[in-house]
N, C-alpha and C. Protein backbone atom coordinates (compact mmCIF):
# COMPACT_ATOMS: atom_id res chain seq x y z
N UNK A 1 68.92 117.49 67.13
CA UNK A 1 70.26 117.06 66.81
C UNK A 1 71.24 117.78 67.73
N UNK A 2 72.15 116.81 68.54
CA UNK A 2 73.18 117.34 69.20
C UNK A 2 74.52 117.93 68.17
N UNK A 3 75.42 119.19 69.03
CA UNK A 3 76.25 119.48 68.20
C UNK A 3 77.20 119.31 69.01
N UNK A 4 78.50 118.70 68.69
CA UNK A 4 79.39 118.78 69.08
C UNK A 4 80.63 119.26 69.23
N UNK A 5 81.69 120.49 69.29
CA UNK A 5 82.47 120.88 68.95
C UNK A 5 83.41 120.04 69.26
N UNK A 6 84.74 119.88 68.09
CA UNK A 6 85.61 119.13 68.30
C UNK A 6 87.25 119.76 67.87
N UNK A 7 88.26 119.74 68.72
CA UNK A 7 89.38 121.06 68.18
C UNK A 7 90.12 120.12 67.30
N UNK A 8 90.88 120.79 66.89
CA UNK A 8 92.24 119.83 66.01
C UNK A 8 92.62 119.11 67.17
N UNK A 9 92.65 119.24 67.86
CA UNK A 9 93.72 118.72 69.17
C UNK A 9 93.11 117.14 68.88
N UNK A 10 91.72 117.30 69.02
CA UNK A 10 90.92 115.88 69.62
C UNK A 10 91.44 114.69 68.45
N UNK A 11 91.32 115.79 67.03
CA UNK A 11 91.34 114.36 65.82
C UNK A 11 92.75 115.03 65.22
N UNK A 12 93.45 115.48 65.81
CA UNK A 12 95.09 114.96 64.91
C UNK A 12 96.20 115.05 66.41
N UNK A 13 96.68 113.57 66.67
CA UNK A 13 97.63 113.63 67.34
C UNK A 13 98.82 114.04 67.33
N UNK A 14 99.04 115.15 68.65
CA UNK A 14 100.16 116.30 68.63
C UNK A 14 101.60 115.52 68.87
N UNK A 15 101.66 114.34 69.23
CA UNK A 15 102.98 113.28 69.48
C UNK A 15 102.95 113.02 67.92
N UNK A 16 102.32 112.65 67.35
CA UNK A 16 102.21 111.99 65.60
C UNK A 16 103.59 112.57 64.75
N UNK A 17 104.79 111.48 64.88
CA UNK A 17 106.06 111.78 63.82
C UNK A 17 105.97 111.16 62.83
N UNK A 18 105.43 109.91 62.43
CA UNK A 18 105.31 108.86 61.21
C UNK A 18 104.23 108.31 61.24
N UNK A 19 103.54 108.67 59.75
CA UNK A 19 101.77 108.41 59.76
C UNK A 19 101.05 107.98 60.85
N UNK A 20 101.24 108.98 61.76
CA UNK A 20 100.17 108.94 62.98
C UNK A 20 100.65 108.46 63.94
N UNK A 21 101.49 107.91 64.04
CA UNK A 21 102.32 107.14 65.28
C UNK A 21 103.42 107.84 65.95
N UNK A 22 103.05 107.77 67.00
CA UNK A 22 104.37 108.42 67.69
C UNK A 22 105.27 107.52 68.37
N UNK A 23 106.22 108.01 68.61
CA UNK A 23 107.78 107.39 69.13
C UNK A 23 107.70 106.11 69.65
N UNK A 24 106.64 106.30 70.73
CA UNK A 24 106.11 105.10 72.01
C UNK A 24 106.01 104.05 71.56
N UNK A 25 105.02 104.28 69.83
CA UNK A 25 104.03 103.37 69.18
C UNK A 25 105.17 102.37 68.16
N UNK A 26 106.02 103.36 67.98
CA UNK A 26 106.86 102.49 66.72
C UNK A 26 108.05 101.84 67.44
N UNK A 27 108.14 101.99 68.52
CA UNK A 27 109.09 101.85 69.64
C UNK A 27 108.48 100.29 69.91
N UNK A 28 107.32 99.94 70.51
CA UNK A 28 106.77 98.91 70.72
C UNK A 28 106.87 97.92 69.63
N UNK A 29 106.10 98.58 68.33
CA UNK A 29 106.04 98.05 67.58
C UNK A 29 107.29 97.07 66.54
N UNK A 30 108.41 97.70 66.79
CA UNK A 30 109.84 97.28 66.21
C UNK A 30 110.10 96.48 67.32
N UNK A 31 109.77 96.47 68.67
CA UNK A 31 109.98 95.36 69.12
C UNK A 31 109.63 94.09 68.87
N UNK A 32 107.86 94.37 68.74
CA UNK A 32 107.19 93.15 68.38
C UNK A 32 107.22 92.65 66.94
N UNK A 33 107.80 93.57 65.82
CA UNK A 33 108.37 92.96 64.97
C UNK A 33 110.01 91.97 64.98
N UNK A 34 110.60 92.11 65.76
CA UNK A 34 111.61 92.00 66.31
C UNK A 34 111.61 90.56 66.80
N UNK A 35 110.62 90.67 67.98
CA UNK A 35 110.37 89.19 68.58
C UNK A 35 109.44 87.97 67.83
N UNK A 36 108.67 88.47 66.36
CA UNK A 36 108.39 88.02 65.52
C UNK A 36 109.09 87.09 64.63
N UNK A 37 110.38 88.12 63.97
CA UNK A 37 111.31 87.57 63.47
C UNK A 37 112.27 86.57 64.21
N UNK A 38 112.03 86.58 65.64
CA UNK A 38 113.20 85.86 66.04
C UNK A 38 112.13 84.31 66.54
N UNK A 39 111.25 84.44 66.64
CA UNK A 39 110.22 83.68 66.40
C UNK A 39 110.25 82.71 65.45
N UNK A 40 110.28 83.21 64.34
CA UNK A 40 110.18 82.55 63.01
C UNK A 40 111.34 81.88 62.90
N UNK A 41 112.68 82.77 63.22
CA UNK A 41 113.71 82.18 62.59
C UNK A 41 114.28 81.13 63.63
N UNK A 42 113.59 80.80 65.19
CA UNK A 42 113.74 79.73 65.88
C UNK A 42 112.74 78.41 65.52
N UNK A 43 112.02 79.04 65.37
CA UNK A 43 110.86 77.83 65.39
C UNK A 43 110.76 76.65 63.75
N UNK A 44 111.53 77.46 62.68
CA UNK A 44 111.46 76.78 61.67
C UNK A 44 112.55 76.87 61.44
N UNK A 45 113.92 77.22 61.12
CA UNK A 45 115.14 77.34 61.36
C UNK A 45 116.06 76.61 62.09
N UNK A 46 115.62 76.64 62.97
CA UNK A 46 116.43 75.86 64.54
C UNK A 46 115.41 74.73 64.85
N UNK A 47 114.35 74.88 65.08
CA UNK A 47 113.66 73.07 65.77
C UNK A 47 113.07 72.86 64.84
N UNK A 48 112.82 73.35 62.96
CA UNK A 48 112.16 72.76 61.95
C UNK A 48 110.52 72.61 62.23
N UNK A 49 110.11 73.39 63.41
CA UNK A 49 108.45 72.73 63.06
C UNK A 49 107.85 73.44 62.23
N UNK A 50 106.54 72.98 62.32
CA UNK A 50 105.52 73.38 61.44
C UNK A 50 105.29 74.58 61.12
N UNK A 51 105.57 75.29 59.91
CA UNK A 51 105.08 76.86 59.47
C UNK A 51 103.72 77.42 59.92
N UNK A 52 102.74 76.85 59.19
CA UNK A 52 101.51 76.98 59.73
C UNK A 52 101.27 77.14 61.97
N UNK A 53 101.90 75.97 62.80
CA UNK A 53 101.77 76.30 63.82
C UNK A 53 102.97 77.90 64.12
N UNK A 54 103.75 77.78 63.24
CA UNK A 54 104.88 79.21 64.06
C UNK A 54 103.98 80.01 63.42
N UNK A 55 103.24 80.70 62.16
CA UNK A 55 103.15 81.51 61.77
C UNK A 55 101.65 82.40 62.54
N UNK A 56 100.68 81.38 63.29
CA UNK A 56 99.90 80.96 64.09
C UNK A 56 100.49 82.03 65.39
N UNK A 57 101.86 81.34 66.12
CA UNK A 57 102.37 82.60 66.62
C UNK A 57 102.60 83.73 66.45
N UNK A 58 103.44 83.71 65.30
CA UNK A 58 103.72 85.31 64.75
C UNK A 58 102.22 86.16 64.94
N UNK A 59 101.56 85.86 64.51
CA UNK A 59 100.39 86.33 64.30
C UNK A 59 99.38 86.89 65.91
N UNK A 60 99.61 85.88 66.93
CA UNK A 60 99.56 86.38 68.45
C UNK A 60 100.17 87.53 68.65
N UNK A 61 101.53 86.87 68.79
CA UNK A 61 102.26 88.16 68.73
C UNK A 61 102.42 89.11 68.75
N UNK A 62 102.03 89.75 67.50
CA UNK A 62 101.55 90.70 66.56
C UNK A 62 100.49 91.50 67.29
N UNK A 63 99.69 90.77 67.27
CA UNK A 63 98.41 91.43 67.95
C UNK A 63 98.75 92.05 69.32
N UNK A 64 98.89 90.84 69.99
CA UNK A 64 99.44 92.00 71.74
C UNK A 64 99.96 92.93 71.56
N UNK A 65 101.50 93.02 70.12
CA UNK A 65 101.90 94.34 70.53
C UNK A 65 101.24 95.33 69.81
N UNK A 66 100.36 94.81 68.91
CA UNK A 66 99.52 95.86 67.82
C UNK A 66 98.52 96.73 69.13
N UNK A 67 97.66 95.82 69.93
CA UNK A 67 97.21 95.89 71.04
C UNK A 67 97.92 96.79 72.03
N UNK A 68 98.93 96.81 72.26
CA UNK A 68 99.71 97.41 73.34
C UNK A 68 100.38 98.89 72.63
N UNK A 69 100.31 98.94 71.68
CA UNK A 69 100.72 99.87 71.02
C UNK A 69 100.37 101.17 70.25
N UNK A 70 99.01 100.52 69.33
CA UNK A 70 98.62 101.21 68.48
C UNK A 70 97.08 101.45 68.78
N UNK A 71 95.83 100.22 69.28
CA UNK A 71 94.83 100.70 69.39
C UNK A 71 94.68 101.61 70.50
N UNK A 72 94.19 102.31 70.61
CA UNK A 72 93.53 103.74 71.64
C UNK A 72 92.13 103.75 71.80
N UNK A 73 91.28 103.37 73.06
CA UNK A 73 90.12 103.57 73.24
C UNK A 73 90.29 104.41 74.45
N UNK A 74 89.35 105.46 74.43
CA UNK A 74 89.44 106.32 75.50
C UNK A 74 90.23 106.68 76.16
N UNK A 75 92.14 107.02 75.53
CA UNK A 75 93.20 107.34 75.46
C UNK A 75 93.65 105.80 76.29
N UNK A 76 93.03 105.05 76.81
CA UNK A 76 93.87 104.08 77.26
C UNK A 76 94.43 102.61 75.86
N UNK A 77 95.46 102.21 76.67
CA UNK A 77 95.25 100.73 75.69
C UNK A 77 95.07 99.91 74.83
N UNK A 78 94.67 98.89 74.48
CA UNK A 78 93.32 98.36 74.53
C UNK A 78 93.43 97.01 75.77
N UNK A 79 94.17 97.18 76.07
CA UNK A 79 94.76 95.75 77.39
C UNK A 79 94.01 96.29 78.84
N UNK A 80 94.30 97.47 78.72
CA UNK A 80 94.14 98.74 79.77
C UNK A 80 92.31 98.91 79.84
N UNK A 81 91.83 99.25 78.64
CA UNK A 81 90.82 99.63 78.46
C UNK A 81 89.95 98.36 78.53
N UNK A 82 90.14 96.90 78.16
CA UNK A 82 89.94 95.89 78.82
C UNK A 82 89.58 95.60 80.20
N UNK A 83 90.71 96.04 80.86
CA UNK A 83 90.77 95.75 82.36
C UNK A 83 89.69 96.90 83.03
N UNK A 84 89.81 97.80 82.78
CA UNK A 84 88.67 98.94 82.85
C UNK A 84 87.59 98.52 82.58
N UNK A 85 86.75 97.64 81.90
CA UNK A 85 85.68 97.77 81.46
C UNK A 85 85.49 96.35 81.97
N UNK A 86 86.02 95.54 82.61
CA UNK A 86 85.77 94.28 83.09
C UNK A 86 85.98 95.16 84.81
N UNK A 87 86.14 95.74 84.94
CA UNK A 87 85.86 96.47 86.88
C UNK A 87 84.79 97.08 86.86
N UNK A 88 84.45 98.02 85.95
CA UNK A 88 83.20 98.71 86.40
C UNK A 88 82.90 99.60 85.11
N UNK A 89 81.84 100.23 85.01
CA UNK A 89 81.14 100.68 83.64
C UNK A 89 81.75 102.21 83.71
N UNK A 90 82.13 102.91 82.95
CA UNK A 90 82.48 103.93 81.92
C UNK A 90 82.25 104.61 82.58
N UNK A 91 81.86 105.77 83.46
CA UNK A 91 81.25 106.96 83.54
C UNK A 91 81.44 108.02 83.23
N UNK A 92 80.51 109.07 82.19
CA UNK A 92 80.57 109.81 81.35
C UNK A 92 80.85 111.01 82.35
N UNK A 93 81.88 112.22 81.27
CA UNK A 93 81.25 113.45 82.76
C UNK A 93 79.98 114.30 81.73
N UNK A 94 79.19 113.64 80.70
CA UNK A 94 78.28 114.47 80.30
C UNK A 94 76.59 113.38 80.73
N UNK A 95 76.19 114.00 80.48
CA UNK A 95 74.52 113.32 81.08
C UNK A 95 74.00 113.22 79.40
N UNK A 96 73.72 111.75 79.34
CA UNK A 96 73.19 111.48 77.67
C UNK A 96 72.13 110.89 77.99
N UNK A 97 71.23 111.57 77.02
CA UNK A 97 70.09 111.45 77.16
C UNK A 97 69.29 110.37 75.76
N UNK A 98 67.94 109.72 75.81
CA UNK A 98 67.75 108.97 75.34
C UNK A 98 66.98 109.78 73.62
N UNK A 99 66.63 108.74 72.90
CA UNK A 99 65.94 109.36 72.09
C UNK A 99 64.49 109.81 72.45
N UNK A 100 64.29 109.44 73.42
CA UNK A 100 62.99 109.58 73.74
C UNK A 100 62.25 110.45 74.84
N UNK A 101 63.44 111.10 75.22
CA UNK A 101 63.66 112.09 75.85
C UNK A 101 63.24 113.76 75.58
N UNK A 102 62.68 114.43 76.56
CA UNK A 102 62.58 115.94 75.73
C UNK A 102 63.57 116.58 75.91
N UNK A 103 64.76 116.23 74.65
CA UNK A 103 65.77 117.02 74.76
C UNK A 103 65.72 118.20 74.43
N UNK A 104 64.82 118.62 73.12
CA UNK A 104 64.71 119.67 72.40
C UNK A 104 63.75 120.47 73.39
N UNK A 105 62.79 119.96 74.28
CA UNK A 105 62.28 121.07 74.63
C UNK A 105 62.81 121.71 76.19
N UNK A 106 63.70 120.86 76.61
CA UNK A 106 64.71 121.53 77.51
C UNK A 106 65.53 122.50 77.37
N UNK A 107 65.73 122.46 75.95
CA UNK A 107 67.06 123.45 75.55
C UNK A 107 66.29 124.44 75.00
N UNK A 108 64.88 124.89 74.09
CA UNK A 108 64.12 126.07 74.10
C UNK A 108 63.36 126.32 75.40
N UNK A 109 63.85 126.12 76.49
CA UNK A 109 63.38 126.45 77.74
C UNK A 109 64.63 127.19 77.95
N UNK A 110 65.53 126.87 77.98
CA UNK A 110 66.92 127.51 78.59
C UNK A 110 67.24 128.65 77.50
């Protein structure tokens, strides 16, 4: 069994002002609530169409900026971390080894 040490740093974000989100995040996010509402209140309001197709938008929407905002994979993105992983594969700076591997008897060697 591998052990991993992990500091506060890694699992509580030091930007974090409102349940976990920092400035950047709620900053985005009030936008894309923003362009939501103005969404809604054009599309059924002003040209009367269909709820179901505007709400369909809202719901895009939403996501890009939920996307652009709030998910975090490997401190990037997830738009970012997308584009990263459609160029070329991940590279770790640790060497992971398989299960099938003699991990254990490498490390009572050392």
């Amino acid at each position: 069994m591998r052990k991993v040490k992990i500091t506060k740093q890694q699992t509580v974000n030091p930007k974090a002002v409102f349940m976990g989100l920092s400035i950047h995040q709620m900053v985005v996010m009030g936008i894309g609530i923003a362009l939501a509402l103005a969404i809604v209140g054009l599309f059924i309001f002003v040209w009367g169409l269909d709820v179901n197709l505007t709400m369909g938008l809202v719901f895009i929407v939403l996501l890009i900026f939920v996307g652009l905002a709030i998910v975090r994979i490997n401190g990037m993105n997830l738009f970012k971390w997308i584009h990263a992983m459609m160029q070329s594969p991940i590279y770790r700076p640790y060497e992971s080894k398989g299960a099938l591997d003699t991990y254990a008897k490498e490390e009572k060697e050392q």
